[in-house]
Protein backbone atom coordinates (compact mmCIF):
# COMPACT_ATOMS: atom_id res chain seq x y z
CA UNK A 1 0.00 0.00 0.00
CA UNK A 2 1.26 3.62 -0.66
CA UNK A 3 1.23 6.02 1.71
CA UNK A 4 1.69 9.68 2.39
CA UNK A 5 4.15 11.75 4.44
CA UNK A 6 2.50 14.36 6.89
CA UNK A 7 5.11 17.03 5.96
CA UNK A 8 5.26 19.36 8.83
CA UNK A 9 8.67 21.11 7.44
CA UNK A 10 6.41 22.50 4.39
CA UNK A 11 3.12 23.44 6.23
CA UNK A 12 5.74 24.93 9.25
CA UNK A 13 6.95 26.67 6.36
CA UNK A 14 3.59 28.53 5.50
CA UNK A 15 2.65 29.14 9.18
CA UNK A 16 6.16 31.01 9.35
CA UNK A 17 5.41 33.22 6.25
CA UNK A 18 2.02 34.13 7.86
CA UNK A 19 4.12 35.32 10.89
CA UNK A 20 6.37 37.29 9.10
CA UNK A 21 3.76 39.11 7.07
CA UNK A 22 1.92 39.42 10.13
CA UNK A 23 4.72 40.98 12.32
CA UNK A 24 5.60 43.45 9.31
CA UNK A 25 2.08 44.49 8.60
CA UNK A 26 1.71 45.45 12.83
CA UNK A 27 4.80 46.50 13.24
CA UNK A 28 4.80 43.63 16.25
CA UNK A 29 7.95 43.64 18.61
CA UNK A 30 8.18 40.74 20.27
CA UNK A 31 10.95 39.11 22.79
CA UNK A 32 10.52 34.95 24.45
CA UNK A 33 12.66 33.89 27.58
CA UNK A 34 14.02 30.25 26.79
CA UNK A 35 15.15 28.12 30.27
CA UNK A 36 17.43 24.93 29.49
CA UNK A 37 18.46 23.22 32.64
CA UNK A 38 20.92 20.27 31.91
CA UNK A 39 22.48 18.87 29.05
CA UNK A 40 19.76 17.03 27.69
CA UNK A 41 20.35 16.82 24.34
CA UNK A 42 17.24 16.71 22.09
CA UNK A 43 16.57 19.70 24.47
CA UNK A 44 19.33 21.59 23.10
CA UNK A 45 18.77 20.99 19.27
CA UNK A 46 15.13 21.75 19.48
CA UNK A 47 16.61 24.99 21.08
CA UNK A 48 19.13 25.46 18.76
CA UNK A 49 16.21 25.24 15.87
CA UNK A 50 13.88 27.71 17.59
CA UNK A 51 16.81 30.25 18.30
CA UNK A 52 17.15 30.14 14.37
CA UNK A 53 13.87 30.12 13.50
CA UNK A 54 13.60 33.44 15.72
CA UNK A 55 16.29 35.23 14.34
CA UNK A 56 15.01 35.07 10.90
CA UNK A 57 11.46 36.19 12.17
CA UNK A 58 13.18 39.45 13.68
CA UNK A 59 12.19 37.52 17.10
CA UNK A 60 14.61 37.82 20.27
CA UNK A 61 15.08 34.58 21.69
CA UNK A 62 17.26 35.10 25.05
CA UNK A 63 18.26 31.65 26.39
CA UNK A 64 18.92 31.64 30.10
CA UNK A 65 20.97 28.31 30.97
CA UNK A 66 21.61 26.35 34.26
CA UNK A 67 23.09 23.52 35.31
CA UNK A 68 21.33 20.58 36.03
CA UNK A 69 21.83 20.73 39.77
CA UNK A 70 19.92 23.96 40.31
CA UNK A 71 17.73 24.35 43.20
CA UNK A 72 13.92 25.04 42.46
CA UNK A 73 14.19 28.14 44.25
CA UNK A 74 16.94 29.97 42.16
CA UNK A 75 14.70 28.42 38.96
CA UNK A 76 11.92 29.93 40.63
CA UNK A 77 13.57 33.39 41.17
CA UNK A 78 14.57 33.81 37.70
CA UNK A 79 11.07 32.89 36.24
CA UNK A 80 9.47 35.89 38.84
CA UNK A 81 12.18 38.08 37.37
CA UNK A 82 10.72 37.69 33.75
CA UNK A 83 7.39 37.58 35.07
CA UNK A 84 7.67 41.38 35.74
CA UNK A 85 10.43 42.33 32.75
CA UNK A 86 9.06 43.01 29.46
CA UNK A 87 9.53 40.12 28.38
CA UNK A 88 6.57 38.83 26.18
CA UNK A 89 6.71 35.06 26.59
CA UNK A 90 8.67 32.64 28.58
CA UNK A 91 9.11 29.38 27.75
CA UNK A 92 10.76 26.15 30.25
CA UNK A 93 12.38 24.21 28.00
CA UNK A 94 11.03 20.04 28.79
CA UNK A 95 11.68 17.46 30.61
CA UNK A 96 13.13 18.65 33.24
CA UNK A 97 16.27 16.98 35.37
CA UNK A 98 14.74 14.94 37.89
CA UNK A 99 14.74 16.48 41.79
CA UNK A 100 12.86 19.51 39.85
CA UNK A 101 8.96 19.72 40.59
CA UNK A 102 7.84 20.26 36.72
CA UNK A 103 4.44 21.77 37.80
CA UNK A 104 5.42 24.13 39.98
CA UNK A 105 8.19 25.58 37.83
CA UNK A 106 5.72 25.82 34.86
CA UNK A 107 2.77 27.31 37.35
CA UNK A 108 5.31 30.00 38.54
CA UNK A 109 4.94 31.46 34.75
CA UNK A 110 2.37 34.11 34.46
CA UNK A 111 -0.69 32.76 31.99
CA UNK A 112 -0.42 36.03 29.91
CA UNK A 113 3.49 34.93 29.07
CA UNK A 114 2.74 31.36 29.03
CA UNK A 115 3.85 31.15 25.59
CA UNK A 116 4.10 27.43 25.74
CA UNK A 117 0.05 26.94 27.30
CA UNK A 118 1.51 24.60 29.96
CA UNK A 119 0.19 26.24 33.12
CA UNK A 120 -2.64 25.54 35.02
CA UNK A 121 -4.72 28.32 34.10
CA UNK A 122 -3.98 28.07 30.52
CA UNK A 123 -5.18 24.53 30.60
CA UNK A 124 -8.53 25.51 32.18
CA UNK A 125 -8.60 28.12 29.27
CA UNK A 126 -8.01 25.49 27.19
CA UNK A 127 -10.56 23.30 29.06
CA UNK A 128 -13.17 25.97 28.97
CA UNK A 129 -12.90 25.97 24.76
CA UNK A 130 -10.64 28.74 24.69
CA UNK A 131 -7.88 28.13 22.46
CA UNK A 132 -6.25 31.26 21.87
CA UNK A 133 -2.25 30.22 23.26
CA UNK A 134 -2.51 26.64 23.31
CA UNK A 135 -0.06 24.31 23.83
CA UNK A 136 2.79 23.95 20.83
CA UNK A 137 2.84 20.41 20.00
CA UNK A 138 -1.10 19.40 19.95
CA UNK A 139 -1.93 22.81 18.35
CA UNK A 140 0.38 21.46 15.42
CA UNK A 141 -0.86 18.28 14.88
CA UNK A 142 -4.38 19.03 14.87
CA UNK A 143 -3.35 22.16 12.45
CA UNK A 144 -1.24 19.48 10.75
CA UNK A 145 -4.51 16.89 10.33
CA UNK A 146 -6.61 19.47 9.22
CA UNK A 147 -4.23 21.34 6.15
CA UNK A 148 -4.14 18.01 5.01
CA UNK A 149 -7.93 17.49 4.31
CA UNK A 150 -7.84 14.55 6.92
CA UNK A 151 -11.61 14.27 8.44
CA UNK A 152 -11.79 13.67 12.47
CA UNK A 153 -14.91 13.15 12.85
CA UNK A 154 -16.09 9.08 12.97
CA UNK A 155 -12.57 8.09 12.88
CA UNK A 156 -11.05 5.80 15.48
CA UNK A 157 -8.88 8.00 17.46
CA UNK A 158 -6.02 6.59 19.95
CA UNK A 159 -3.47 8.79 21.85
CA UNK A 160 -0.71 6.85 23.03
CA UNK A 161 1.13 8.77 25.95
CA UNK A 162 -1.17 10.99 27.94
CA UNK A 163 1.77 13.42 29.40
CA UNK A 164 1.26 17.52 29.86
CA UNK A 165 2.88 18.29 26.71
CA UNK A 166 1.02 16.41 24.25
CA UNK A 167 -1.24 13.50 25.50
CA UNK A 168 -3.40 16.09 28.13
CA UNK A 169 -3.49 19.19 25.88
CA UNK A 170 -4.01 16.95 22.79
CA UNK A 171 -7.23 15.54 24.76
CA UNK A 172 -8.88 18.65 25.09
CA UNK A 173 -8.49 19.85 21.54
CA UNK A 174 -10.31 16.99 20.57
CA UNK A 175 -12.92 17.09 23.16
CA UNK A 176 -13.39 20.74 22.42
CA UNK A 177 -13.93 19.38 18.62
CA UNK A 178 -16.61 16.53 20.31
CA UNK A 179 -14.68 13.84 18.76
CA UNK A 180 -14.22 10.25 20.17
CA UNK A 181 -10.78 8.96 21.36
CA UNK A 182 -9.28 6.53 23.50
CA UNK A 183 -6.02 7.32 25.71
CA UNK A 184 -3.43 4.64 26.39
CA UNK A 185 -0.65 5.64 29.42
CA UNK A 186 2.12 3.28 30.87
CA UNK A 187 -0.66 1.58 33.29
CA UNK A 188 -2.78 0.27 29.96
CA UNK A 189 -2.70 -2.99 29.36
CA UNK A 190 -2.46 -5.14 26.12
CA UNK A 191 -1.51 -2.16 24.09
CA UNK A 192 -1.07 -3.61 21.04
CA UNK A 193 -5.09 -4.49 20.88
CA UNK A 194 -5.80 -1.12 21.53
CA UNK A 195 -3.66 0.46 19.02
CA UNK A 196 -4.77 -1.92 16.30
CA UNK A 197 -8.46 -0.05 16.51
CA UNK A 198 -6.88 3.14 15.79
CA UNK A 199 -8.10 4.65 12.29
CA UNK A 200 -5.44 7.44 13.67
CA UNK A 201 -2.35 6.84 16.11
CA UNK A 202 -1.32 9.63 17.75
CA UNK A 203 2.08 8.39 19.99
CA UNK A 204 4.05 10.33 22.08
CA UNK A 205 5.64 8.48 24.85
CA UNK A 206 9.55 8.76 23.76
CA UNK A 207 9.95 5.37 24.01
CA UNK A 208 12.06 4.80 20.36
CA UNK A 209 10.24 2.25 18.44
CA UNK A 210 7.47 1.90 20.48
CA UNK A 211 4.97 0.83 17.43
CA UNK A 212 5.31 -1.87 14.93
CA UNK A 213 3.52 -3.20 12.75
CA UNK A 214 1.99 -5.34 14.57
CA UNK A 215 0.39 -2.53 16.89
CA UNK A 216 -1.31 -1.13 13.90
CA UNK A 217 -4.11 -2.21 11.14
CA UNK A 218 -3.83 -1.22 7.26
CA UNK A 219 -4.48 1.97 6.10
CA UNK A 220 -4.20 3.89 9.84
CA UNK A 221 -2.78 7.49 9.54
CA UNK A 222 0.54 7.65 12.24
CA UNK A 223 1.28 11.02 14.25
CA UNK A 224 5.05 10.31 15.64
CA UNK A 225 5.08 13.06 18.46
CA UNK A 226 8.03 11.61 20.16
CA UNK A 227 11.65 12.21 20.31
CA UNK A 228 14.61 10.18 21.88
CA UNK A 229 18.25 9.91 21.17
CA UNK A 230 19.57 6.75 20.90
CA UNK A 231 22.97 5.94 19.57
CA UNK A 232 23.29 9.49 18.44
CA UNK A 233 20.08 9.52 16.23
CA UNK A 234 16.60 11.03 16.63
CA UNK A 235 14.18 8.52 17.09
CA UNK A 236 10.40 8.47 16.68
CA UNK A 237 7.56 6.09 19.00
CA UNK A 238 6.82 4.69 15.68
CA UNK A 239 9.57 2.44 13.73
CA UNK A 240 9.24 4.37 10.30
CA UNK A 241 10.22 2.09 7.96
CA UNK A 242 8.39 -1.28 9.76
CA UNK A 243 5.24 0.26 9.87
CA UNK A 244 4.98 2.72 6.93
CA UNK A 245 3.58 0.56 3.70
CA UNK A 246 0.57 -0.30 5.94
CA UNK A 247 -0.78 3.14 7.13
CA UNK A 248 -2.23 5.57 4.51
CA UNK A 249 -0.73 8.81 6.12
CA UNK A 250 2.41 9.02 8.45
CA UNK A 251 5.05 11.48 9.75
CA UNK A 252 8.54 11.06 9.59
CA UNK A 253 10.95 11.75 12.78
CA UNK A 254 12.33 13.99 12.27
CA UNK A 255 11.00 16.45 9.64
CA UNK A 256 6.89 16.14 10.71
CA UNK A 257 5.93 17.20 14.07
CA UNK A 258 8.77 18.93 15.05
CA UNK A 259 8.98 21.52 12.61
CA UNK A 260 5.37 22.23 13.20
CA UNK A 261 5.94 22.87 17.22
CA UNK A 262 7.94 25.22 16.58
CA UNK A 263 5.81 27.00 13.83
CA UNK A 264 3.22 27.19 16.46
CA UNK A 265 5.59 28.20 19.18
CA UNK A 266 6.27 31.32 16.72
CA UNK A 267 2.74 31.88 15.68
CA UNK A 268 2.22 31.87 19.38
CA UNK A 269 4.73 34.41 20.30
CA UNK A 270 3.67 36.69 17.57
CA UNK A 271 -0.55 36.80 18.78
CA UNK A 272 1.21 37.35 22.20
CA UNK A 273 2.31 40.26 20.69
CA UNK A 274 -0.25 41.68 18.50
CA UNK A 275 -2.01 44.51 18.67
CA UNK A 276 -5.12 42.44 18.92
CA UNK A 277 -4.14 40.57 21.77
């Protein structure tokens, strides 16, 4: 069976022209805070992308580093000093080192600079149907589902991985859209029967090679929203080339999601910014 590649390089690629027109035609000034604690790094490559990304949107990008043995309370310090700078969105670069309580960090950013949609409150925004800033990653996936004429509605949809940066956020997107969909975490058991429903797999655990294709039926359409390094190579939930002849639509890791986040990230940034905001 053929199938198609979910490019998220070329629709990122339109978002980002959107942006630039956009900043241009409002004269929008915008700045985003960017804190990397540790080493970890996919971190610092998806950082090193965004950075560049920035720069050629005429966006500051000012990346505050620590070492991963910070305490919470210096973290905490720095993210109440941005709070009340001018700084127009600040962004905690994920996963954290372990020791470090992820929610409160993330809770100490104010909602209104919460370019990432990761706190509380922008989750009960988000909750509520208001989708405004919304998380980067689910934001581009259902964006990236959509541009490509995919129909949610009576499809079979399965989220593997129900974590705050994808799995959670994703769930109320498609709530807020009154579609169906199961969720599958670490405590699910039989996986494989579950995933094999799925008219669309969405995974996003970070475990590499998670799905085979054995975990999937013909003709499914395959969101890979996870990343891990493993012998010095990016690596998708989904084992590309064991799984691809069998689903319909599927994106590659990297080169699909990941390009998208961090269109969305920007087109974030820049509504922050806007005069309409």
């Amino acid at each position: 069976m053929s199938y198609q590649i979910l490019d998220g390089k070329k629709l990122a690629d339109k978002i980002l022209s959107g942006c630039r027109h956009k900043i241009k035609q409002e004269n929008i000034k915008v700045n985003l805070a960017v804190i990397l604690v540790g080493d970890n790094p996919v971190s610092k490559q998806y950082i090193k992308i965004k950075k560049q990304r920035c720069e050629e949107m005429g966006i500051n990008l000012d990346l505050i580093t620590f070492v991963e043995d910070i305490s919470e309370g210096e973290l905490i310090k720095k993210i109440y000093e941005l709070n009340n700078s001018k700084t127009t969105g600040i962004m905690v670069q994920l996963p954290l080192p372990n020791g470090l309580n992820t929610n409160k960090i993330i809770n100490t950013i104010l909602v209104e600079k919460d370019v990432d949609g990761l706190t509380a409150a922008a989750m009960e925004k988000l909750e509520n149907g208001d989708e405004s800033i919304v998380c980067c990653t689910p934001k581009g996936i259902i964006r990236l589902l959509e541009q490509n004429n995919i129909d949610l509605n009576h499809k079979k949809i399965v989220i593997v991985g129900h974590g705050n940066l994808v799995g959670k956020p994703l769930s109320l997107m498609l709530k807020n859209r009154k579609l169906k969909f199961t969720i599958c975490d670490e405590k699910t058991k039989n996986l494989k029967s579950k995933t094999k429903k799925a008219d669309i797999l969405i995974s996003a655990t970070g475990v590499p090679h998670l799905i085979k294709s054995d975990y999937i039926k013909k003709g499914v359409i395959i969101v890979d929203a996870g990343t891990a390094k493993l012998n010095n190579k990016i690596l998708g939930d989904v084992d590309f080339d064991d799984v691809k002849n069998k689903t319909s639509f599927i994106t590659p890791v990297p080169g699909g999601v990941g390009p998208i986040t961090i269109a969305m990230l920007i087109e974030n940034i820049v509504d922050m910014g806007s005069k309409k905001i």
